[in-house]
PDB file of N, CA and C in Angstrom:
ATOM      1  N   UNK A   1       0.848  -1.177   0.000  1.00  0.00           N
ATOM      2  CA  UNK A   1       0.000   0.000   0.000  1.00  0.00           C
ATOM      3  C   UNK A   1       0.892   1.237   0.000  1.00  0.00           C
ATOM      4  N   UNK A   2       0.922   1.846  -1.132  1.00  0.00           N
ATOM      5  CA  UNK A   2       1.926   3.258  -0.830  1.00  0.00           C
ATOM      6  C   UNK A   2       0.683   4.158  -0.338  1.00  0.00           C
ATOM      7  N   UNK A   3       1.140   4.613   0.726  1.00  0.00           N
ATOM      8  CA  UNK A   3      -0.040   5.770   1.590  1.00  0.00           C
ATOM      9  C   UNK A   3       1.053   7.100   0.960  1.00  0.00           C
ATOM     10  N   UNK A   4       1.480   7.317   0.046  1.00  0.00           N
ATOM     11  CA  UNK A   4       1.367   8.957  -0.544  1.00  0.00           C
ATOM     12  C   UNK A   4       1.231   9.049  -1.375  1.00  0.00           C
ATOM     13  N   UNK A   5       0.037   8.439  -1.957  1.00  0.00           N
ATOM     14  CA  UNK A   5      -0.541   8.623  -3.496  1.00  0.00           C
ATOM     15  C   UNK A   5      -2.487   8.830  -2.462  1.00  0.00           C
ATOM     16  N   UNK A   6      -2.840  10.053  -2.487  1.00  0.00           N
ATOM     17  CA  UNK A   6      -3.989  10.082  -2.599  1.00  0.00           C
ATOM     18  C   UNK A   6      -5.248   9.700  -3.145  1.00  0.00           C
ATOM     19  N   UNK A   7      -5.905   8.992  -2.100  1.00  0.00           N
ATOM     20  CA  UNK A   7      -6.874   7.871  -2.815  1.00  0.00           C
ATOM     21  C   UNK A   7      -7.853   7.137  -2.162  1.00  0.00           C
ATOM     22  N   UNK A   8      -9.059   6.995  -2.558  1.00  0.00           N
ATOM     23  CA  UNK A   8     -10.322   6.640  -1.288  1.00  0.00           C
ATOM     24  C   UNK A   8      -9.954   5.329  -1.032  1.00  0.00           C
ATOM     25  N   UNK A   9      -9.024   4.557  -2.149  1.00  0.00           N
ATOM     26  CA  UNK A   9      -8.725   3.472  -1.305  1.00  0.00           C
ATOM     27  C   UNK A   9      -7.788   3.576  -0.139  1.00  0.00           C
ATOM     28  N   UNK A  10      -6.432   4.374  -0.242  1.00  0.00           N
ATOM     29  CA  UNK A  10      -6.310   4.863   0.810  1.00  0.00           C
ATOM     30  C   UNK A  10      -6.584   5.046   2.073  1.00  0.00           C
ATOM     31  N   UNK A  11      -8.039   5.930   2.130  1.00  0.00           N
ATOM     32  CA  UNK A  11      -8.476   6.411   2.957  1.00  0.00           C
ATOM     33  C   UNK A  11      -9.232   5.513   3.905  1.00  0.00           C
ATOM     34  N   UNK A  12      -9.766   4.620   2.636  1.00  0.00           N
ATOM     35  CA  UNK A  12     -10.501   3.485   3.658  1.00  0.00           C
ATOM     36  C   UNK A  12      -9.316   2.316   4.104  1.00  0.00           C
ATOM     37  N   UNK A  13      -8.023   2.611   3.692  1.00  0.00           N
ATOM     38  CA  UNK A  13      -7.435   1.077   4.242  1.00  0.00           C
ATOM     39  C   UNK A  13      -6.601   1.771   5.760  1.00  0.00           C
ATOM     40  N   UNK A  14      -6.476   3.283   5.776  1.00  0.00           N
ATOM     41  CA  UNK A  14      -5.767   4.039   6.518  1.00  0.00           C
ATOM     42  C   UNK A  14      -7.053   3.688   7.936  1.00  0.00           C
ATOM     43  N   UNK A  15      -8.786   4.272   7.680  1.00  0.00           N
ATOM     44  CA  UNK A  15      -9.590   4.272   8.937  1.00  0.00           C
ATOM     45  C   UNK A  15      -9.572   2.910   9.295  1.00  0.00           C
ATOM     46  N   UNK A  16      -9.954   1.321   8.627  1.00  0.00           N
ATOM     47  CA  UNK A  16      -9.981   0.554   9.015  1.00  0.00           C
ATOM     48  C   UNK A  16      -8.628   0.066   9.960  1.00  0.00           C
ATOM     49  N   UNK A  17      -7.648   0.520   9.138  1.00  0.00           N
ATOM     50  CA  UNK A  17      -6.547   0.094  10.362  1.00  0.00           C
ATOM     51  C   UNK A  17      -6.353   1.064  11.747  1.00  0.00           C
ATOM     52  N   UNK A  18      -7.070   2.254  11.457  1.00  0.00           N
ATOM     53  CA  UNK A  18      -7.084   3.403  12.918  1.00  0.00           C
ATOM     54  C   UNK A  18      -8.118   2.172  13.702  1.00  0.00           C
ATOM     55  N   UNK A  19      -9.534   2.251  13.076  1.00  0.00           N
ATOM     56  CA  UNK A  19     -10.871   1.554  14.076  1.00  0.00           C
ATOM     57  C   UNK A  19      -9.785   0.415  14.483  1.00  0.00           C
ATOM     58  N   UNK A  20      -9.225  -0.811  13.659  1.00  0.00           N
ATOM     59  CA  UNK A  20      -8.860  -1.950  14.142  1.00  0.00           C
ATOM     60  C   UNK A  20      -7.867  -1.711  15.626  1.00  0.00           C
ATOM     61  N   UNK A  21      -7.013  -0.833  15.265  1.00  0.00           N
ATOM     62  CA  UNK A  21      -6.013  -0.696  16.514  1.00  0.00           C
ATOM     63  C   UNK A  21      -6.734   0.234  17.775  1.00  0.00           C
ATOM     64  N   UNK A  22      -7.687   1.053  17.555  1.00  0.00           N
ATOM     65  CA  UNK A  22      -7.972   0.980  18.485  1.00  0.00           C
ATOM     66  C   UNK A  22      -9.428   0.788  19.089  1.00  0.00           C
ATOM     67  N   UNK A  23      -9.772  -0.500  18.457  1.00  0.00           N
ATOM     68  CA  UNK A  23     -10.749  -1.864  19.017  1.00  0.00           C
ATOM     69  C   UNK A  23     -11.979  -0.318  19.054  1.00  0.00           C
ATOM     70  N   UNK A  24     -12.483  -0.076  18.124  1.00  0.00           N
ATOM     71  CA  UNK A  24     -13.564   1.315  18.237  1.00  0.00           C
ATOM     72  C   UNK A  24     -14.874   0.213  17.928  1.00  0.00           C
ATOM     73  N   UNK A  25     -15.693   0.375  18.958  1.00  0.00           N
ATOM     74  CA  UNK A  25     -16.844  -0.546  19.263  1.00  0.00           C
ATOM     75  C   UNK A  25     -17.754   0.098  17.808  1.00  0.00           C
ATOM     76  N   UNK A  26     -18.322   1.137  17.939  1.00  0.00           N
ATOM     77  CA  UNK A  26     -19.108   1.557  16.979  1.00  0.00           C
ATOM     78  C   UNK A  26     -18.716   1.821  15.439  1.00  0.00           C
ATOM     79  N   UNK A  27     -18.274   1.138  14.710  1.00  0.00           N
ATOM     80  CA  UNK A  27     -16.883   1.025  13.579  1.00  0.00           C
ATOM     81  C   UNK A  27     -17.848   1.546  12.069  1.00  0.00           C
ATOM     82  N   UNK A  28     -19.220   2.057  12.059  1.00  0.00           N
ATOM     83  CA  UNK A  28     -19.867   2.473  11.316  1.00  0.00           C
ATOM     84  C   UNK A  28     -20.122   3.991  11.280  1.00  0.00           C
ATOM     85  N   UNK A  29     -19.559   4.359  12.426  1.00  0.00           N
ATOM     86  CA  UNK A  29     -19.518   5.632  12.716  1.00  0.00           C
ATOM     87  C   UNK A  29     -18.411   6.793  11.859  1.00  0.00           C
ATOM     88  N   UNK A  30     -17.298   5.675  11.679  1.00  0.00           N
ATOM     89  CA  UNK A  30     -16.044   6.771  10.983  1.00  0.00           C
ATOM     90  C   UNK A  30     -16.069   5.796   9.487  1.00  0.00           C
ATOM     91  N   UNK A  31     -16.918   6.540   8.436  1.00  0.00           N
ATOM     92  CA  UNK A  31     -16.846   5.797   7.446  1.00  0.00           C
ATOM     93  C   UNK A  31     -15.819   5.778   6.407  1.00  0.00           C
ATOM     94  N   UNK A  32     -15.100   5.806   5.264  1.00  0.00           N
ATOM     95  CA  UNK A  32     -14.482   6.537   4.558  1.00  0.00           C
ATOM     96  C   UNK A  32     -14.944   7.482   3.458  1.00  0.00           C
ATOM     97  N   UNK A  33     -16.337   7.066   3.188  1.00  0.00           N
ATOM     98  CA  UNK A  33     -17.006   8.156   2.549  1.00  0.00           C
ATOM     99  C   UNK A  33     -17.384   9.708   3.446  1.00  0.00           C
ATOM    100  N   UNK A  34     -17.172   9.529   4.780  1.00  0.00           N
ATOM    101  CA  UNK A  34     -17.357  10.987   5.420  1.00  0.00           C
ATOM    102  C   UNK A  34     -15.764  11.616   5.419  1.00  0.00           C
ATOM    103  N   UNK A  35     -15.330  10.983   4.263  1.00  0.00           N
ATOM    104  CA  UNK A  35     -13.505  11.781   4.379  1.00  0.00           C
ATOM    105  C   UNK A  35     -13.744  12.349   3.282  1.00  0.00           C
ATOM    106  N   UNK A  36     -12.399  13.125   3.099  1.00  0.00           N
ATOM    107  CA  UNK A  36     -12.343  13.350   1.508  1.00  0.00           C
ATOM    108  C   UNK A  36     -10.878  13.665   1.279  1.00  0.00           C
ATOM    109  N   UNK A  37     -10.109  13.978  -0.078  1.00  0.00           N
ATOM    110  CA  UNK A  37      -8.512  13.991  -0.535  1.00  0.00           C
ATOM    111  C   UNK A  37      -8.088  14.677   0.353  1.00  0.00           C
ATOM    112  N   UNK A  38      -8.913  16.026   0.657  1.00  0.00           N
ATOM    113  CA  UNK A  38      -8.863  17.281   0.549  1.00  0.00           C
ATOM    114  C   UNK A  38      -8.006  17.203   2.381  1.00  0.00           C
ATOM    115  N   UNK A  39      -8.307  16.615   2.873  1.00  0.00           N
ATOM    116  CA  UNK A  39      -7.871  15.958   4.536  1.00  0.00           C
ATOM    117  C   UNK A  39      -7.089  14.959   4.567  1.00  0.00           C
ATOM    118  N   UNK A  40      -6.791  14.576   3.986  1.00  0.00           N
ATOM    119  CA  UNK A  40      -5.689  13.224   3.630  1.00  0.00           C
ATOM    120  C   UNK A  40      -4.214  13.432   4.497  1.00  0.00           C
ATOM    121  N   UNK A  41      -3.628  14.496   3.969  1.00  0.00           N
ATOM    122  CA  UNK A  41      -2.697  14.478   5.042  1.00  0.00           C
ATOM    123  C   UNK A  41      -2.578  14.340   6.435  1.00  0.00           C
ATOM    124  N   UNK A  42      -3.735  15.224   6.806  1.00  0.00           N
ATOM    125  CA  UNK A  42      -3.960  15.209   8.403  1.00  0.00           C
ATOM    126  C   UNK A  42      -4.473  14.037   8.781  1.00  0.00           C
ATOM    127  N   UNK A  43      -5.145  12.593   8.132  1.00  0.00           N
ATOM    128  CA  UNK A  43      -5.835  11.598   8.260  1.00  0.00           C
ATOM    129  C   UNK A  43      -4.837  10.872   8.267  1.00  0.00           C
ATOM    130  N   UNK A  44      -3.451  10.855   7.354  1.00  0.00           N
ATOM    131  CA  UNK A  44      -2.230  10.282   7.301  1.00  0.00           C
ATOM    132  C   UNK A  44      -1.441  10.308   8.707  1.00  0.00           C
ATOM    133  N   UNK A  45      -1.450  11.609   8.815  1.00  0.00           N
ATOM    134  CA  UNK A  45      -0.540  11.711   9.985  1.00  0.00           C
ATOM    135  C   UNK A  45      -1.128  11.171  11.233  1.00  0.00           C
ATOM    136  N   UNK A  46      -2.683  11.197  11.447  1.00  0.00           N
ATOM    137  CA  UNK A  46      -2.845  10.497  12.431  1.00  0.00           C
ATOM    138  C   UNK A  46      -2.870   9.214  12.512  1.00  0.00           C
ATOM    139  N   UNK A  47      -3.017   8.746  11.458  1.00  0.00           N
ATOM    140  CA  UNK A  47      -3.067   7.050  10.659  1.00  0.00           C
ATOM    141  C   UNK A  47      -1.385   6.808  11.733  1.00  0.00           C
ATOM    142  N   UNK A  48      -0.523   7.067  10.989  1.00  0.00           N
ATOM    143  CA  UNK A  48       1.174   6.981  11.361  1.00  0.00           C
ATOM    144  C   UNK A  48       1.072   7.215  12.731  1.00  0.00           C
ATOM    145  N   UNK A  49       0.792   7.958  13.730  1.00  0.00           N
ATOM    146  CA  UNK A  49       0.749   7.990  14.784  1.00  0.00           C
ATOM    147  C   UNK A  49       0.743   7.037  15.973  1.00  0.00           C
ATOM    148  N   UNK A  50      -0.878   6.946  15.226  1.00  0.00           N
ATOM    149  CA  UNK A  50      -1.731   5.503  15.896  1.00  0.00           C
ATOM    150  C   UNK A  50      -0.826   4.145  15.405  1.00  0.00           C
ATOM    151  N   UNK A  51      -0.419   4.144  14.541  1.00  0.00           N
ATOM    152  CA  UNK A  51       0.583   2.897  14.023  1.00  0.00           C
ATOM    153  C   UNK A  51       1.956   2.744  15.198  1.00  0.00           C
ATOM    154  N   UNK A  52       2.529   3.569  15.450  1.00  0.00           N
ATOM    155  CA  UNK A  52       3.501   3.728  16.013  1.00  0.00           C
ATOM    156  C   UNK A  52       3.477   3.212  17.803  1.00  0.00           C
ATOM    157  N   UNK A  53       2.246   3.693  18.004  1.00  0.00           N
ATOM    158  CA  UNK A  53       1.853   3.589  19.376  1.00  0.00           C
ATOM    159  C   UNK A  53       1.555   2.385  20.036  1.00  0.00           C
ATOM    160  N   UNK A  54       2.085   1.959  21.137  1.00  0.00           N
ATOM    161  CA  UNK A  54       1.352   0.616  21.003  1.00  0.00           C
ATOM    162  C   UNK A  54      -0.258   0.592  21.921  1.00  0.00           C
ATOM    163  N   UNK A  55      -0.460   1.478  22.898  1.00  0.00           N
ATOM    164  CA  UNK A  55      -1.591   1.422  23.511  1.00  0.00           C
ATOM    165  C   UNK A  55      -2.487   2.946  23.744  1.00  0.00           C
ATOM    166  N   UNK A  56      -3.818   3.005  24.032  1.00  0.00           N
ATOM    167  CA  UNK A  56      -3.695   4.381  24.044  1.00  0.00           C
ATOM    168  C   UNK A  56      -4.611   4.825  25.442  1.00  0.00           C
ATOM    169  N   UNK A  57      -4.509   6.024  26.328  1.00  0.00           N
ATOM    170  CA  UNK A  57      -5.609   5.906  27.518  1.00  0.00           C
ATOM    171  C   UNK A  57      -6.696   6.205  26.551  1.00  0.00           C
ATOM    172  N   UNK A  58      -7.529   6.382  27.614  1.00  0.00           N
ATOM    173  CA  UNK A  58      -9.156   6.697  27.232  1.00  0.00           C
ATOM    174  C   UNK A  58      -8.858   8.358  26.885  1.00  0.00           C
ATOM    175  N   UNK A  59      -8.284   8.976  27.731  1.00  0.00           N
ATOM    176  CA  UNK A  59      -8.212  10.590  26.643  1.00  0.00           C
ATOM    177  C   UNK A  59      -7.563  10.582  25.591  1.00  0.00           C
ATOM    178  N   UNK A  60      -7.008   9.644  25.521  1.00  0.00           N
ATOM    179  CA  UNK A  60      -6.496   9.672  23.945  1.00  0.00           C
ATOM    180  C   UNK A  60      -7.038   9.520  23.286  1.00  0.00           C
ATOM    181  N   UNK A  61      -7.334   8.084  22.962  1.00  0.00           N
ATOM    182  CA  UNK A  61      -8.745   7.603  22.404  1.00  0.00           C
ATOM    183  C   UNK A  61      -9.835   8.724  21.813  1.00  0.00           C
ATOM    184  N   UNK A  62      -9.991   9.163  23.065  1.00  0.00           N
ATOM    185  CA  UNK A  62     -11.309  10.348  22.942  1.00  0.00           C
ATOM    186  C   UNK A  62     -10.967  11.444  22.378  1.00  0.00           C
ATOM    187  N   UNK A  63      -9.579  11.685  22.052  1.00  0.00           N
ATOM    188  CA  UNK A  63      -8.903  12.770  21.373  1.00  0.00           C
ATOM    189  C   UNK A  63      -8.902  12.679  20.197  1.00  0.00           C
ATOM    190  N   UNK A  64      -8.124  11.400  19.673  1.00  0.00           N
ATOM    191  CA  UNK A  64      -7.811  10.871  18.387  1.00  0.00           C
ATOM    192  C   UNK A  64      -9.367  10.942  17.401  1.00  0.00           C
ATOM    193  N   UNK A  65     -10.415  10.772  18.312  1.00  0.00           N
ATOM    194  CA  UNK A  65     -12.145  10.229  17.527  1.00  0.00           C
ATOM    195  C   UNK A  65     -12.289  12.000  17.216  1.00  0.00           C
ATOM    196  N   UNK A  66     -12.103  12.402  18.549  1.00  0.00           N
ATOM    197  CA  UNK A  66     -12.211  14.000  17.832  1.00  0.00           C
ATOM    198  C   UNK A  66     -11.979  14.854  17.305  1.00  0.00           C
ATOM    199  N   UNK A  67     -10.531  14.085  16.569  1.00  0.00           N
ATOM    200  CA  UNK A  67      -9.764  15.019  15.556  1.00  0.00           C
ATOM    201  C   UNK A  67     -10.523  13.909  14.557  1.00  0.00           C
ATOM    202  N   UNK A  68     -10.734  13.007  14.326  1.00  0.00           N
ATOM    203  CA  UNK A  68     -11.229  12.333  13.159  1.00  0.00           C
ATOM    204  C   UNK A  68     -12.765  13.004  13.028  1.00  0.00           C
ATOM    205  N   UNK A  69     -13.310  13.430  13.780  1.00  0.00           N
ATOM    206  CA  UNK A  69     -14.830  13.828  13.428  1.00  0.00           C
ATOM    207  C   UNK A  69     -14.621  15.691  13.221  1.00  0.00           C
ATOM    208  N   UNK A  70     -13.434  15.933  13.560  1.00  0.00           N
ATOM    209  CA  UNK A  70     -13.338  17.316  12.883  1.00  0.00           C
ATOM    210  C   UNK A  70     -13.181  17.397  10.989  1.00  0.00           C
ATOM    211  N   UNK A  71     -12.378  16.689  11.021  1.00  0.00           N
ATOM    212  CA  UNK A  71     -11.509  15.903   9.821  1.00  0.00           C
ATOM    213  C   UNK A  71     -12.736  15.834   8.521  1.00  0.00           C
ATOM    214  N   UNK A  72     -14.341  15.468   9.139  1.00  0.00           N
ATOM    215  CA  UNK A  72     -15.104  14.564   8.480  1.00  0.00           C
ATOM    216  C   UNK A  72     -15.863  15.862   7.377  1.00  0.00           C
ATOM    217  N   UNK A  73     -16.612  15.152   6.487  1.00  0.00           N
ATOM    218  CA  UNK A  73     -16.986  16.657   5.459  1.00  0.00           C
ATOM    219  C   UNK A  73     -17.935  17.040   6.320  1.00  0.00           C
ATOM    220  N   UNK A  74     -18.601  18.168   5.448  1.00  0.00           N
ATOM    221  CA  UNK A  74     -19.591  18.685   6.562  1.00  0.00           C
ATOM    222  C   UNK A  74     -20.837  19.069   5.374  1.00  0.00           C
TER     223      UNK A  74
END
């Protein structure tokens, strides 16, 4: 998967691996159709983040969902 070529496949292989790592109960909630190119970087960088990390508290967690629902179109 090269993640610096912009691309909804991308985008959806970047959220499924955010929801998977961090076990997000409601996983219909962050779709990849509520993304768009146009946020990609900032969706990247948190993608890489969350990759890096191995565990996260609950304010994190609750941080990370709320930069992803800023992120989302409107």
């Amino acid at each position: 998967m090269d993640l610096t070529v912009k691309s909804a496949e991308n985008i959806e292989f970047m959220l499924d691996k955010i929801k998977e790592k961090l076990n997000i109960v409601n996983a219909g909630a962050i779709k990849p159709t509520h993304f768009d190119e146009e946020m990609y970087e900032e969706l990247k960088d948190i993608y890489e983040m969350i990759m890096k990390k191995g565990s996260f508290s609950i304010n994190e967690m609750q941080a990370i969902v709320e930069e992803l629902g800023s992120l989302r179109k409107q």
